[in-house]
C-alpha atoms as a PDB file:
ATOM      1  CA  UNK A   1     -25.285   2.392 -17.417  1.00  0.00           C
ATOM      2  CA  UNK A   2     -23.936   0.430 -20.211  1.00  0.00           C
ATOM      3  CA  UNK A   3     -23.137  -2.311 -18.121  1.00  0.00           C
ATOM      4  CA  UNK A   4     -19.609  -2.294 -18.714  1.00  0.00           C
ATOM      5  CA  UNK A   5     -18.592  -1.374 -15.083  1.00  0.00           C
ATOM      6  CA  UNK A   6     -14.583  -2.614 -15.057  1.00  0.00           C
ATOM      7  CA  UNK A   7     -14.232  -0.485 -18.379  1.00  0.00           C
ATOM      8  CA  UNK A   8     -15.780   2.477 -16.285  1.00  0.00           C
ATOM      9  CA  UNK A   9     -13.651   1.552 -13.208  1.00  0.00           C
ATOM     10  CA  UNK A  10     -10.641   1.635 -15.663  1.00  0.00           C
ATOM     11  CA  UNK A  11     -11.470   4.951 -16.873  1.00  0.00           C
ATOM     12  CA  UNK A  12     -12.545   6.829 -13.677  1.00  0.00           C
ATOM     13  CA  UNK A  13      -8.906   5.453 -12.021  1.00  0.00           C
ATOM     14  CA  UNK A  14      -7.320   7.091 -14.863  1.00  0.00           C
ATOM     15  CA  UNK A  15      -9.181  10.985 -14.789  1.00  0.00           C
ATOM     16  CA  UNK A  16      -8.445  10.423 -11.009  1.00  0.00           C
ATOM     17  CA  UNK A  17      -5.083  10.303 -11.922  1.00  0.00           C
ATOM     18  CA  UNK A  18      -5.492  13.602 -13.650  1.00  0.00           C
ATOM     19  CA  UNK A  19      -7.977  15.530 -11.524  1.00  0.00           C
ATOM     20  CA  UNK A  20      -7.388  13.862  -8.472  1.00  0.00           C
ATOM     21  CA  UNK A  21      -9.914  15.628  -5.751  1.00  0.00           C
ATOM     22  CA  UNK A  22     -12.844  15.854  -8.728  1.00  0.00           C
ATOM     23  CA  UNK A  23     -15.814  15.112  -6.618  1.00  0.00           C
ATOM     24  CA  UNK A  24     -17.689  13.842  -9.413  1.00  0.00           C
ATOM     25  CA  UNK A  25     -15.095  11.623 -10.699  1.00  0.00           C
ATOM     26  CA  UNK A  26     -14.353   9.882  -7.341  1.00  0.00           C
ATOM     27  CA  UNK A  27     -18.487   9.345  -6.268  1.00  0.00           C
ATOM     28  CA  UNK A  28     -18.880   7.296  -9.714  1.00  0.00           C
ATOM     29  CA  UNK A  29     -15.457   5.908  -9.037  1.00  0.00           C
ATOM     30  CA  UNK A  30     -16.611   4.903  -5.725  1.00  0.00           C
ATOM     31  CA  UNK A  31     -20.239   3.672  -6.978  1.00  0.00           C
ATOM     32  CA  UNK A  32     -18.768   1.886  -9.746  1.00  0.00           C
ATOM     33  CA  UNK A  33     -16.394  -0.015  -6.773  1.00  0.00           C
ATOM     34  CA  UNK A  34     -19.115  -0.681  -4.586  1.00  0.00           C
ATOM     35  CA  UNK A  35     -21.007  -3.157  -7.432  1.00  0.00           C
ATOM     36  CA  UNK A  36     -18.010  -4.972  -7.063  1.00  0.00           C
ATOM     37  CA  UNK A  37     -17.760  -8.513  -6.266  1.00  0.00           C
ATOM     38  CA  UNK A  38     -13.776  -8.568  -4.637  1.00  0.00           C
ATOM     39  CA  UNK A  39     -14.002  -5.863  -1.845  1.00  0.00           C
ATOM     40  CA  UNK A  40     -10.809  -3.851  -1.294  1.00  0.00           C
ATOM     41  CA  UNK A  41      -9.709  -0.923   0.158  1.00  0.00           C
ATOM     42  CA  UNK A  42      -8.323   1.965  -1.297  1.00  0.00           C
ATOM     43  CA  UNK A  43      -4.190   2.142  -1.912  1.00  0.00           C
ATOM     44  CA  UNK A  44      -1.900   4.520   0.592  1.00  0.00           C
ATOM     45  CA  UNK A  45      -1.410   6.688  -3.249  1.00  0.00           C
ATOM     46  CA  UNK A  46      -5.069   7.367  -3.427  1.00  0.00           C
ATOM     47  CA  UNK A  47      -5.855   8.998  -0.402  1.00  0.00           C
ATOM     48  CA  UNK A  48      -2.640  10.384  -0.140  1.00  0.00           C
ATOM     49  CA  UNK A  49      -3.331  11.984  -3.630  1.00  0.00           C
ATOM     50  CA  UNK A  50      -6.666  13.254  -2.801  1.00  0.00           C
ATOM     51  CA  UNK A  51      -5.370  15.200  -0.341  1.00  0.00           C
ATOM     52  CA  UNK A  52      -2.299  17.154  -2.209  1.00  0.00           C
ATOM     53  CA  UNK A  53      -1.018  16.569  -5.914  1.00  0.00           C
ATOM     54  CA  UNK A  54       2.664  15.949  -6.223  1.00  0.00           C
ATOM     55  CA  UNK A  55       2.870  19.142  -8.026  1.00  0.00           C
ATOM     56  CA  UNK A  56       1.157  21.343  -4.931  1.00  0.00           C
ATOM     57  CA  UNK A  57       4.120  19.211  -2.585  1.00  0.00           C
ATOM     58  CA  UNK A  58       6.844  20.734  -5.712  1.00  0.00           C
ATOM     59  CA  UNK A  59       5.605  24.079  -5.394  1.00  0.00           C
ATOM     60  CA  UNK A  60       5.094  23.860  -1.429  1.00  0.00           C
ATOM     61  CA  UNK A  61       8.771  22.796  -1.268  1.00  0.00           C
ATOM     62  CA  UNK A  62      10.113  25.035  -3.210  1.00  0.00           C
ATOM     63  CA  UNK A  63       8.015  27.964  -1.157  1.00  0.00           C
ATOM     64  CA  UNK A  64       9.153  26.605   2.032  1.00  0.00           C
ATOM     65  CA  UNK A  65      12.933  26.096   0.680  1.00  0.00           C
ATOM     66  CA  UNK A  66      12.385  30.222  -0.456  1.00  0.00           C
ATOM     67  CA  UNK A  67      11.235  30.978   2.312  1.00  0.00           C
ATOM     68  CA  UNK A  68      13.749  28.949   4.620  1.00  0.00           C
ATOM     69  CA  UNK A  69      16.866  30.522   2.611  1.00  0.00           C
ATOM     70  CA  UNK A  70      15.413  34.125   3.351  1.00  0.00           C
ATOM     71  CA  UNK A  71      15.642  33.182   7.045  1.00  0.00           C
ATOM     72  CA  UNK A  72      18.730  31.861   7.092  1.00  0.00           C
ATOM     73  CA  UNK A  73      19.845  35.240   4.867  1.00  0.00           C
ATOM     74  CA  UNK A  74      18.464  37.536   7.511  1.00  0.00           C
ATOM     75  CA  UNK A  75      20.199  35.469  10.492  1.00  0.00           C
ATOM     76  CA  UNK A  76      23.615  35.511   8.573  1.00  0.00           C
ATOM     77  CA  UNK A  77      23.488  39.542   7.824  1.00  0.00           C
ATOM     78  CA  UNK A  78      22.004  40.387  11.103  1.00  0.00           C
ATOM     79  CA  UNK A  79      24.779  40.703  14.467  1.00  0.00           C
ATOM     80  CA  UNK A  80      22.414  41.196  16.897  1.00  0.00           C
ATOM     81  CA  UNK A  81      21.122  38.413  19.394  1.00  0.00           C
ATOM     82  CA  UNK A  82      17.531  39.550  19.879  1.00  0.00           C
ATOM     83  CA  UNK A  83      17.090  40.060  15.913  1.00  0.00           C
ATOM     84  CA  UNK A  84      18.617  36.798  15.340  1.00  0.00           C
ATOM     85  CA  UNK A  85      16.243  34.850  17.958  1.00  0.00           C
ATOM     86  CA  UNK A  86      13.356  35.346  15.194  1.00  0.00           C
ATOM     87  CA  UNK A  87      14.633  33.873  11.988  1.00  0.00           C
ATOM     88  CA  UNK A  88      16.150  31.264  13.617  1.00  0.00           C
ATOM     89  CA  UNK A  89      12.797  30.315  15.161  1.00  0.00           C
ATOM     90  CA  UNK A  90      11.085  30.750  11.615  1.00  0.00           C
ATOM     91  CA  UNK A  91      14.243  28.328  10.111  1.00  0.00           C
ATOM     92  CA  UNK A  92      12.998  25.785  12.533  1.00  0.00           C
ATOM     93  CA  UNK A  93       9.495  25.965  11.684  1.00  0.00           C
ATOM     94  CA  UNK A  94      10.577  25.889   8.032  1.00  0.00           C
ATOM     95  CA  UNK A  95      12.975  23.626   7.731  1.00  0.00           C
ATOM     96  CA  UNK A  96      10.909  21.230  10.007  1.00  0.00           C
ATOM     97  CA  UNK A  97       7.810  21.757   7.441  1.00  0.00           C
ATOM     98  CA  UNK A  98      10.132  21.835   4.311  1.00  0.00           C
ATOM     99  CA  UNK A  99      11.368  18.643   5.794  1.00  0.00           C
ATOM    100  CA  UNK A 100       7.145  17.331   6.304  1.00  0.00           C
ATOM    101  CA  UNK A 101       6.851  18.344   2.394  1.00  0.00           C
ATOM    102  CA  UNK A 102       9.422  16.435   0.685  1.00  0.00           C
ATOM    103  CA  UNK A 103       8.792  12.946   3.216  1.00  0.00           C
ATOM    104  CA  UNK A 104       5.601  13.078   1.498  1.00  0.00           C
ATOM    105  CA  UNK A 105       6.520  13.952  -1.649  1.00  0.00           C
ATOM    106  CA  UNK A 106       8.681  11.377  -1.941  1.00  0.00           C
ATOM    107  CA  UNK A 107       6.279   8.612  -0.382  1.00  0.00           C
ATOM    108  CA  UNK A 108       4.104  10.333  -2.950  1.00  0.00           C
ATOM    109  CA  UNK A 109       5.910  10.006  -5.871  1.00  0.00           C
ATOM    110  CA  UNK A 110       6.849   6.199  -4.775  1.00  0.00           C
ATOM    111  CA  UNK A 111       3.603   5.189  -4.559  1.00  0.00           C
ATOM    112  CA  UNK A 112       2.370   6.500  -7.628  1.00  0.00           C
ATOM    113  CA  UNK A 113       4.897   5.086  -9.698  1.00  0.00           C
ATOM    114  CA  UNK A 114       3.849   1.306  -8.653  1.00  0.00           C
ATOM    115  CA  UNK A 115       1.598  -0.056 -11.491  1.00  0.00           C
ATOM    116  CA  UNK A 116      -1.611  -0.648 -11.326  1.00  0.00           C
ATOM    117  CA  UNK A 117      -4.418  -2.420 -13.453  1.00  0.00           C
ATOM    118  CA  UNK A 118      -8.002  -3.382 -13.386  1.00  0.00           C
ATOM    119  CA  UNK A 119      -9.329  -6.395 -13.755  1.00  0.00           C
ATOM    120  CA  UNK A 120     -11.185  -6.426 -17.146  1.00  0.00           C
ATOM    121  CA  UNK A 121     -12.898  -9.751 -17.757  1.00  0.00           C
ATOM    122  CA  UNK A 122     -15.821 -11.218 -15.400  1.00  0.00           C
ATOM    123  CA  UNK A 123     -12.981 -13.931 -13.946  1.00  0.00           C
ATOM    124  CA  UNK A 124      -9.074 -14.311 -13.665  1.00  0.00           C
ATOM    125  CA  UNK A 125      -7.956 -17.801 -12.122  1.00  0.00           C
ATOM    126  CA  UNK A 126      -3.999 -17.082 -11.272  1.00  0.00           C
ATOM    127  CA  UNK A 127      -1.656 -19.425 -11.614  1.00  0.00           C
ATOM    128  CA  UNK A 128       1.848 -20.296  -9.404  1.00  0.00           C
ATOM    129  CA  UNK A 129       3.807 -19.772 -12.361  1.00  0.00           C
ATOM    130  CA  UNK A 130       3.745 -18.401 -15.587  1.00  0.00           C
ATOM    131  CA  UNK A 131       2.674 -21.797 -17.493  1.00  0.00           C
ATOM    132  CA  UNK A 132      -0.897 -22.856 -18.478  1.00  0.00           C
ATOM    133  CA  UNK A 133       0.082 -26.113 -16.579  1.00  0.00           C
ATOM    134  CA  UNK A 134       0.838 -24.438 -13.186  1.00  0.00           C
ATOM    135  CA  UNK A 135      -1.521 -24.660 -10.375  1.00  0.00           C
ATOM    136  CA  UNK A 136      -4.220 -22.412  -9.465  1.00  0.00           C
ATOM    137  CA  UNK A 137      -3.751 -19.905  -6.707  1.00  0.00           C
ATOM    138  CA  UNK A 138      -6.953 -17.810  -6.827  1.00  0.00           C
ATOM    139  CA  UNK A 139      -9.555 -16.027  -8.561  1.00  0.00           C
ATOM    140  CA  UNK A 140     -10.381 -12.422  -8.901  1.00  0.00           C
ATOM    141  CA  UNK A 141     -13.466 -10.618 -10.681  1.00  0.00           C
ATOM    142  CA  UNK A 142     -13.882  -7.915 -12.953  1.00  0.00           C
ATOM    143  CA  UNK A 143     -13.260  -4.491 -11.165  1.00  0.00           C
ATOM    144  CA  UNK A 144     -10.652  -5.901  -9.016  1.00  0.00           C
ATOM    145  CA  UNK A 145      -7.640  -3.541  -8.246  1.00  0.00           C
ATOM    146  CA  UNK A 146      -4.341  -5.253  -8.536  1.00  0.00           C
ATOM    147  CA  UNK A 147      -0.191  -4.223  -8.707  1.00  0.00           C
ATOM    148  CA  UNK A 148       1.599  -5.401 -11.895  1.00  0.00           C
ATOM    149  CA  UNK A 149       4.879  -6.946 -10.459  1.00  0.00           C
ATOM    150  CA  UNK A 150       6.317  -8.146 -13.683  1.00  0.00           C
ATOM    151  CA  UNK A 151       5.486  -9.301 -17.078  1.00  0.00           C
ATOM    152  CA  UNK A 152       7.023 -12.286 -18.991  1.00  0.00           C
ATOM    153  CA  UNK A 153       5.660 -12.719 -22.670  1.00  0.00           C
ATOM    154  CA  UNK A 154       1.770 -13.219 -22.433  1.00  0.00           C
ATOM    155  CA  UNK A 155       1.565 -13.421 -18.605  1.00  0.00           C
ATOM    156  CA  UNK A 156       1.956 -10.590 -15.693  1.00  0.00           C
ATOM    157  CA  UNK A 157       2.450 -11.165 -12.147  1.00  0.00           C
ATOM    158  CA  UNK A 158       0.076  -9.435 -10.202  1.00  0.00           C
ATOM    159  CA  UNK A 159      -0.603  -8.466  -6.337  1.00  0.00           C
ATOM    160  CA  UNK A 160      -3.033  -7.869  -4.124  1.00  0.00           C
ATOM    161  CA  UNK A 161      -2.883  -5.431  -1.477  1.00  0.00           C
ATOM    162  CA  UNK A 162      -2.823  -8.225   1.335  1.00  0.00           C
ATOM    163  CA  UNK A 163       0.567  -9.147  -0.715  1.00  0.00           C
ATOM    164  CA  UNK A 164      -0.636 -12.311  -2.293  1.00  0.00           C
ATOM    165  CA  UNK A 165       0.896 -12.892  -5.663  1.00  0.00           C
ATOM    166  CA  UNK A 166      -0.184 -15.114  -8.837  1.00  0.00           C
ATOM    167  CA  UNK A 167       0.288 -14.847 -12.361  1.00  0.00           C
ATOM    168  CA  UNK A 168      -3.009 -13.827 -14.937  1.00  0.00           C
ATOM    169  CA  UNK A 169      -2.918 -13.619 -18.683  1.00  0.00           C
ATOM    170  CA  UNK A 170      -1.951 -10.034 -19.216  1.00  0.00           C
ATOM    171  CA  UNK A 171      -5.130  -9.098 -21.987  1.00  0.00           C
ATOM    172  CA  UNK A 172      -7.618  -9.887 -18.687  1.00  0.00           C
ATOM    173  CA  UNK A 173      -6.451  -6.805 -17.116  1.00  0.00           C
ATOM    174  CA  UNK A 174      -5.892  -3.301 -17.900  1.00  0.00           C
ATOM    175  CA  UNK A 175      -3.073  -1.324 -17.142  1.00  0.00           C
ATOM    176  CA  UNK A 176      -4.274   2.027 -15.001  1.00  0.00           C
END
């Protein structure tokens, strides 16, 4: 409303980061994205987050790592064969979903950890290097999500998510 829409986009990534599957949050997230001029799509991390927290995978790990070492209990202390026959199917299922849990955690926790940042100001022109003097690669607009790479003195290297690369004064973007 205040026409400040990249500030807005700035702060709705950031309480998404918080309250990820806030219904309110990601409709004026995804309003506030839709004025934009750069279209993107959404990163892997962000649906992947909307759909179960890294602290839900934790605690469905651990339940599932509980609940696999109970099993495996119960088919140690038990001698005979028909008893045995139904932890050993419930260690499959578990270990196989135990298994599911922490591949996603981890891809989770990977792909929240990459850095992200808006685009602040109405235009960016990246460069090839990190020098005033280098040539210019692209523009981007305000609202534009992009991956911080690395950052050398007043300058960050940033990437889009088609993998093209430039470097931007680092005050024309904020840091998610």
């Amino acid at each position: 409303k205040l026409g400040q829409r990249c500030k807005a986009i700035l702060d709705y990534e950031r309480a998404k980061r918080l309250m990820p599957r806030d219904k309110d949050i990601r409709r004026n997230l995804r309003f506030a994205i839709s004025l934009n001029e750069d279209k993107q799509f959404a990163p892997f991390s962000s649906i992947l987050n909307s759909l179960i927290t890294i602290n839900e995978l934790i605690f469905l790990s651990f339940l599932f790592s509980c609940f696999f070492s109970a099993a495996a209990v119960v088919y140690i202390l038990f001698d005979n064969a028909k008893i045995k026959k139904i932890p050993r199917r419930a260690m499959s299922v578990l270990g196989g979903t135990l298994l599911l849990c922490l591949i996603i955690l981890i891809l989770s926790v990977h792909t929240s950890s990459i850095p992200r940042a808006i685009v602040l100001i109405p235009e960016i022109v990246t460069k090839s290097a990190p020098d005033e003097g280098s040539a210019v690669l692209f523009s981007l607009h305000e609202g534009t999500m992009v991956e911080i790479k690395e950052m050398q003195g007043k300058w960050v290297k940033i990437s889009l998510p088609d993998g093209t690369e430039g470097w931007a004064v680092s005050n024309a973007i904020g840091r998610i």
